[in-house]
N, C-alpha and C. Protein backbone atom coordinates (compact mmCIF):
# COMPACT_ATOMS: atom_id res chain seq x y z
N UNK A 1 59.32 104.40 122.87
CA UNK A 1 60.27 105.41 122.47
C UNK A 1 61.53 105.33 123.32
N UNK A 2 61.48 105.65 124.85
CA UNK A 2 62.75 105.45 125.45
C UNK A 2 62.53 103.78 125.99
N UNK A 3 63.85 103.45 126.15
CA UNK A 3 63.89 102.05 126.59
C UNK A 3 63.94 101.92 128.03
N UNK A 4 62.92 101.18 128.86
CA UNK A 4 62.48 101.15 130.33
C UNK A 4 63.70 100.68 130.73
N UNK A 5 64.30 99.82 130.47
CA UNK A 5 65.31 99.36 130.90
C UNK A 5 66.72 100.42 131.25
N UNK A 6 66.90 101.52 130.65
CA UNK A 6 67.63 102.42 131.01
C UNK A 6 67.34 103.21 131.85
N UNK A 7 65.39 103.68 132.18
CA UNK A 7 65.40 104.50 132.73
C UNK A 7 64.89 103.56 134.17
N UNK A 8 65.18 102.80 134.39
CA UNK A 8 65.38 101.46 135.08
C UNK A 8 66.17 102.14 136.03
N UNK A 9 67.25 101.95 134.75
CA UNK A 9 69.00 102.56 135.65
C UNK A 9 69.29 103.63 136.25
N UNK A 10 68.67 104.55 135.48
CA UNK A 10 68.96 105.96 135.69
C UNK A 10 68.25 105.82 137.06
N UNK A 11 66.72 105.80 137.01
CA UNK A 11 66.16 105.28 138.69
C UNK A 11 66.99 104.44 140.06
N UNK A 12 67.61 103.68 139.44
CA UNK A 12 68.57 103.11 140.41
C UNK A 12 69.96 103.93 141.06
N UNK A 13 70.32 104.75 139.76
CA UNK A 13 71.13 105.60 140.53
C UNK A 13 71.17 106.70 141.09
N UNK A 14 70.10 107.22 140.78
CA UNK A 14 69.88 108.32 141.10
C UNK A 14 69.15 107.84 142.66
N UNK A 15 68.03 106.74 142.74
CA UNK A 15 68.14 106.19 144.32
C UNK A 15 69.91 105.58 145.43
N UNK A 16 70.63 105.15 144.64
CA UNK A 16 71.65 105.09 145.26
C UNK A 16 72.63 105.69 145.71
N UNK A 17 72.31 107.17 144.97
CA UNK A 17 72.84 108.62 145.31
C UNK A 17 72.27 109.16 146.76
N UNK A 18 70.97 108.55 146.94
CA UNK A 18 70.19 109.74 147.67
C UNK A 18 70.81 109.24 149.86
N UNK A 19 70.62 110.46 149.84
CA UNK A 19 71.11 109.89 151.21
C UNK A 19 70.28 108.83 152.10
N UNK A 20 71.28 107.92 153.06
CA UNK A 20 70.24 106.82 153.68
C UNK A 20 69.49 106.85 154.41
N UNK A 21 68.67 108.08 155.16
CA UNK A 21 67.45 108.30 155.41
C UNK A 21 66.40 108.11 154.14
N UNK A 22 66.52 108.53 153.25
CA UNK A 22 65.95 108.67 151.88
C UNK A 22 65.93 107.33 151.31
N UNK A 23 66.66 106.51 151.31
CA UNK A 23 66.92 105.43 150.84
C UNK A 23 65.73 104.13 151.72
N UNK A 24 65.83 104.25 152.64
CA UNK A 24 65.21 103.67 153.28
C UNK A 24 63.86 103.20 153.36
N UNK A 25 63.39 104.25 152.60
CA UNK A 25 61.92 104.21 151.78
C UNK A 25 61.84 103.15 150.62
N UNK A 26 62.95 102.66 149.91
CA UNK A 26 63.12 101.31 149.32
C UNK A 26 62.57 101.64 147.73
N UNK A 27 61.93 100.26 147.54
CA UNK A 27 61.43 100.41 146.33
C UNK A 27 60.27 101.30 145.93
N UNK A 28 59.45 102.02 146.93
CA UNK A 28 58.71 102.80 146.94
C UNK A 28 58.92 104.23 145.72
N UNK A 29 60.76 104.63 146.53
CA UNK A 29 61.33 105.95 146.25
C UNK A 29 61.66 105.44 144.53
N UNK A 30 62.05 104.28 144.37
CA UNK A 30 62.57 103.89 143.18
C UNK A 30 61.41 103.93 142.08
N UNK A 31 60.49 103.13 142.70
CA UNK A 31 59.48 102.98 141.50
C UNK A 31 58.84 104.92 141.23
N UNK A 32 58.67 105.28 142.08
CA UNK A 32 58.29 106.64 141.97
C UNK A 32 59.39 107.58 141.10
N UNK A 33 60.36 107.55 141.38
CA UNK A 33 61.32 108.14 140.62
C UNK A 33 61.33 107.34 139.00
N UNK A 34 61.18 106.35 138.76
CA UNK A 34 61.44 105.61 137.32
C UNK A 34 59.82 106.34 137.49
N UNK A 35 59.04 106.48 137.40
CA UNK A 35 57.73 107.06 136.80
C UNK A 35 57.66 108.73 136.67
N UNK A 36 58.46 109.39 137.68
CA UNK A 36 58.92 111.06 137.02
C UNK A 36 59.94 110.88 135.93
N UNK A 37 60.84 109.57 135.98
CA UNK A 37 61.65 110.14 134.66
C UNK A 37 60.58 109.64 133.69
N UNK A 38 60.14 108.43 133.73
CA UNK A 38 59.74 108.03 132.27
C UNK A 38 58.33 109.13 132.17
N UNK A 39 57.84 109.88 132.54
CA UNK A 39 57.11 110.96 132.48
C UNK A 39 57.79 112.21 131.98
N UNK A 40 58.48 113.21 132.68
CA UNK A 40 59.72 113.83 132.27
C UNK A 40 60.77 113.47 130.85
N UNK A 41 60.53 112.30 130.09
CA UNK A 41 60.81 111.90 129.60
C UNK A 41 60.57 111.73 128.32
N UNK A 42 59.13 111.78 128.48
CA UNK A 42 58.17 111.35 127.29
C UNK A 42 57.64 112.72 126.42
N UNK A 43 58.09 113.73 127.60
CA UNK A 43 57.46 114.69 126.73
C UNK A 43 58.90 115.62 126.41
N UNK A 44 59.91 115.06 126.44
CA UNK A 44 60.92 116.02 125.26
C UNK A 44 60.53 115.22 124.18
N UNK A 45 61.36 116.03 123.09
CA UNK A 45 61.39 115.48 121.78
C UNK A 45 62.28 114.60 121.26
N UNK A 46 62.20 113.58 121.63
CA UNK A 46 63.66 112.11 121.62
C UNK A 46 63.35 111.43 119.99
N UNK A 47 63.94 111.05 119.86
CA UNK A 47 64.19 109.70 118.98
C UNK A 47 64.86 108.78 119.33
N UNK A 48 64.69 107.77 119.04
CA UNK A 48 65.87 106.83 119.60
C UNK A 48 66.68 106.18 118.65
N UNK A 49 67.22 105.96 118.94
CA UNK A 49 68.67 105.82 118.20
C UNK A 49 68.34 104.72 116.78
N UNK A 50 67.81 103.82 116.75
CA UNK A 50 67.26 103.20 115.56
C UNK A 50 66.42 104.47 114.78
N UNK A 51 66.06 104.94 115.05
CA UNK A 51 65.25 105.98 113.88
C UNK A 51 66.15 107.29 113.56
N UNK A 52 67.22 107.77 114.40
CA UNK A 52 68.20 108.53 113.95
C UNK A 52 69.17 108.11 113.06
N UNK A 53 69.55 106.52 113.39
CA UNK A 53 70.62 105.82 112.58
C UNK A 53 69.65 106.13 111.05
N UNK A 54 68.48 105.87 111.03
CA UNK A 54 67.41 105.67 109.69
C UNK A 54 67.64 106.93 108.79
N UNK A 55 67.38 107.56 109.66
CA UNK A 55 67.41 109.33 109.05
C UNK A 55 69.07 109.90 108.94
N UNK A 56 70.02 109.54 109.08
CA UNK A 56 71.42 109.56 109.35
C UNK A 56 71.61 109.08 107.81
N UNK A 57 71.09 107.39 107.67
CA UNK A 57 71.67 106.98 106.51
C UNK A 57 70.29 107.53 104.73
N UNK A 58 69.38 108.31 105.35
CA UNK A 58 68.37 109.20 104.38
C UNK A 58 69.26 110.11 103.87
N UNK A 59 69.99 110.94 104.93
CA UNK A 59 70.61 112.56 104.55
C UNK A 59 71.86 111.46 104.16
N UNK A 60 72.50 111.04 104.26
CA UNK A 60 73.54 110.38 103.34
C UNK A 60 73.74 110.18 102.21
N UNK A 61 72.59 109.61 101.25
CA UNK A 61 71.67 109.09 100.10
C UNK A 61 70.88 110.08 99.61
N UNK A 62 70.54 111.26 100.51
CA UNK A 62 69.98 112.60 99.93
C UNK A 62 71.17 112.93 99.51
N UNK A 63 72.27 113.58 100.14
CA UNK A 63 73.60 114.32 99.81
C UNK A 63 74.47 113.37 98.92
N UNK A 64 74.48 111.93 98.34
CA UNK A 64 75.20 112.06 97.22
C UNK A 64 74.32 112.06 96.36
N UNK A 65 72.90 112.12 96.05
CA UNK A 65 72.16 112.43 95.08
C UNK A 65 72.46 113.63 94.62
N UNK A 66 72.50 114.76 95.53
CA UNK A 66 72.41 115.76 95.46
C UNK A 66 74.17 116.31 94.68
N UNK A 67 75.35 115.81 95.13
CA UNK A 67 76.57 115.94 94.99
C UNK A 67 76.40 115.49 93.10
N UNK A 68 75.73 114.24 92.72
CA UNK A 68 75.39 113.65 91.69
C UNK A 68 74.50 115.20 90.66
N UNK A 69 73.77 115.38 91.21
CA UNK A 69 72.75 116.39 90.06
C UNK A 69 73.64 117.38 90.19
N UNK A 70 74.67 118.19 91.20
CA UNK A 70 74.94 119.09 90.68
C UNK A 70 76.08 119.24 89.79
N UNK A 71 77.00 118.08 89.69
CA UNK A 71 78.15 117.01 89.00
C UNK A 71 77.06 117.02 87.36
N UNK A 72 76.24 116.79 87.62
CA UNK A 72 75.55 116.51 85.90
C UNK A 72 75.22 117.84 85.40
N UNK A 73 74.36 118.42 86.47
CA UNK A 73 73.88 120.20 86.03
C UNK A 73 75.26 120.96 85.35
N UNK A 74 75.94 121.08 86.20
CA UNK A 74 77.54 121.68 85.72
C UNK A 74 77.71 121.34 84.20
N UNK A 75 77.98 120.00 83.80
CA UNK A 75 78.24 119.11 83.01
C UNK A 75 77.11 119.97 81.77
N UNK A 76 76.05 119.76 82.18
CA UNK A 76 75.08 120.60 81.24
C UNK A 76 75.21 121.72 80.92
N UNK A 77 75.50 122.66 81.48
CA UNK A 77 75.61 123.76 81.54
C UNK A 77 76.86 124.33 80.68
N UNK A 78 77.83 123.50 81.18
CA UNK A 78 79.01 123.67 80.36
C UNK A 78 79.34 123.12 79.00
N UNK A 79 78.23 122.20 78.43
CA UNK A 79 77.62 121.94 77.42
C UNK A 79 77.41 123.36 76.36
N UNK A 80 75.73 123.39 76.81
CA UNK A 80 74.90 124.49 76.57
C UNK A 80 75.76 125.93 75.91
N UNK A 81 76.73 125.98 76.79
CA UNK A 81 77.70 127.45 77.22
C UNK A 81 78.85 126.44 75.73
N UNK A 82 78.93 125.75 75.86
CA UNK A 82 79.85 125.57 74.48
C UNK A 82 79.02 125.43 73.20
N UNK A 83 78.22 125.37 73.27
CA UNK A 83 77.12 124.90 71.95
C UNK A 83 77.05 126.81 71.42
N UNK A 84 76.50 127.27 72.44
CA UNK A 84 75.85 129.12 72.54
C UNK A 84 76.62 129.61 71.46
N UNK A 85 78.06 130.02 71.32
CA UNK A 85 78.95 130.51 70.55
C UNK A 85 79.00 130.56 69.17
N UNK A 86 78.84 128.88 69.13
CA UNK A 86 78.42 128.56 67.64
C UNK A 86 77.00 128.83 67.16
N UNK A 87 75.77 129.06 67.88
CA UNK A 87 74.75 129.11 67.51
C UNK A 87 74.63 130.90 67.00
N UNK A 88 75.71 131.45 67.98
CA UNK A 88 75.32 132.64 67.62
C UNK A 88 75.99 133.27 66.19
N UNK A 89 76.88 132.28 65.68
CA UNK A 89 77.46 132.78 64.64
C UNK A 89 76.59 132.30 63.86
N UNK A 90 76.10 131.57 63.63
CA UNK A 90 75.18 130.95 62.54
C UNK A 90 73.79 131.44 62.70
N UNK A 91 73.55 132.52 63.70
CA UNK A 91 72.84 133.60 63.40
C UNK A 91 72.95 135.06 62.58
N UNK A 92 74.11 134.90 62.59
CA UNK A 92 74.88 136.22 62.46
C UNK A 92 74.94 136.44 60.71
């Protein structure tokens, strides 16, 4: 889901932030920190960007379908509503 490789980074800077007493602890502080984020991490509700782009171009293809039926419904309707007039005289 998230890509290790970013939270790679984010681990790296957030160790290169920390003051150099802190630092000094090395890859220890690093690997520990890349395992609270990618923990911290895993449990929001993410998507990643390939499956948003997916669902991005769904509601796209939903909404001119949708722009489409109500373009035809109208069309019908305004049909129907011209037909009515005459039907009712030839009830009459």
């Amino acid at each position: 889901m998230l890509d290790p490789k970013k939270i790679e980074q984010i681990a790296r800077q957030i160790h290169s932030a920390m003051p150099k007493g802190v630092k000094e602890f090395g890859d220890d502080v690093e690997k520990k920190l890349r395992t609270i984020l990618q923990s911290q991490l895993s449990k929001l509700d993410l998507v990643n960007r390939e499956e948003f782009d997916i669902q991005t171009q769904v509601l796209l293809r939903t909404r001119e379908k949708l722009v489409s039926m109500e373009q035809r419904l109208s069309e019908l309707e305004a049909r129907l509503e011209s037909q009515q007039p005459s039907a009712e005289k030839k009830a009459e």
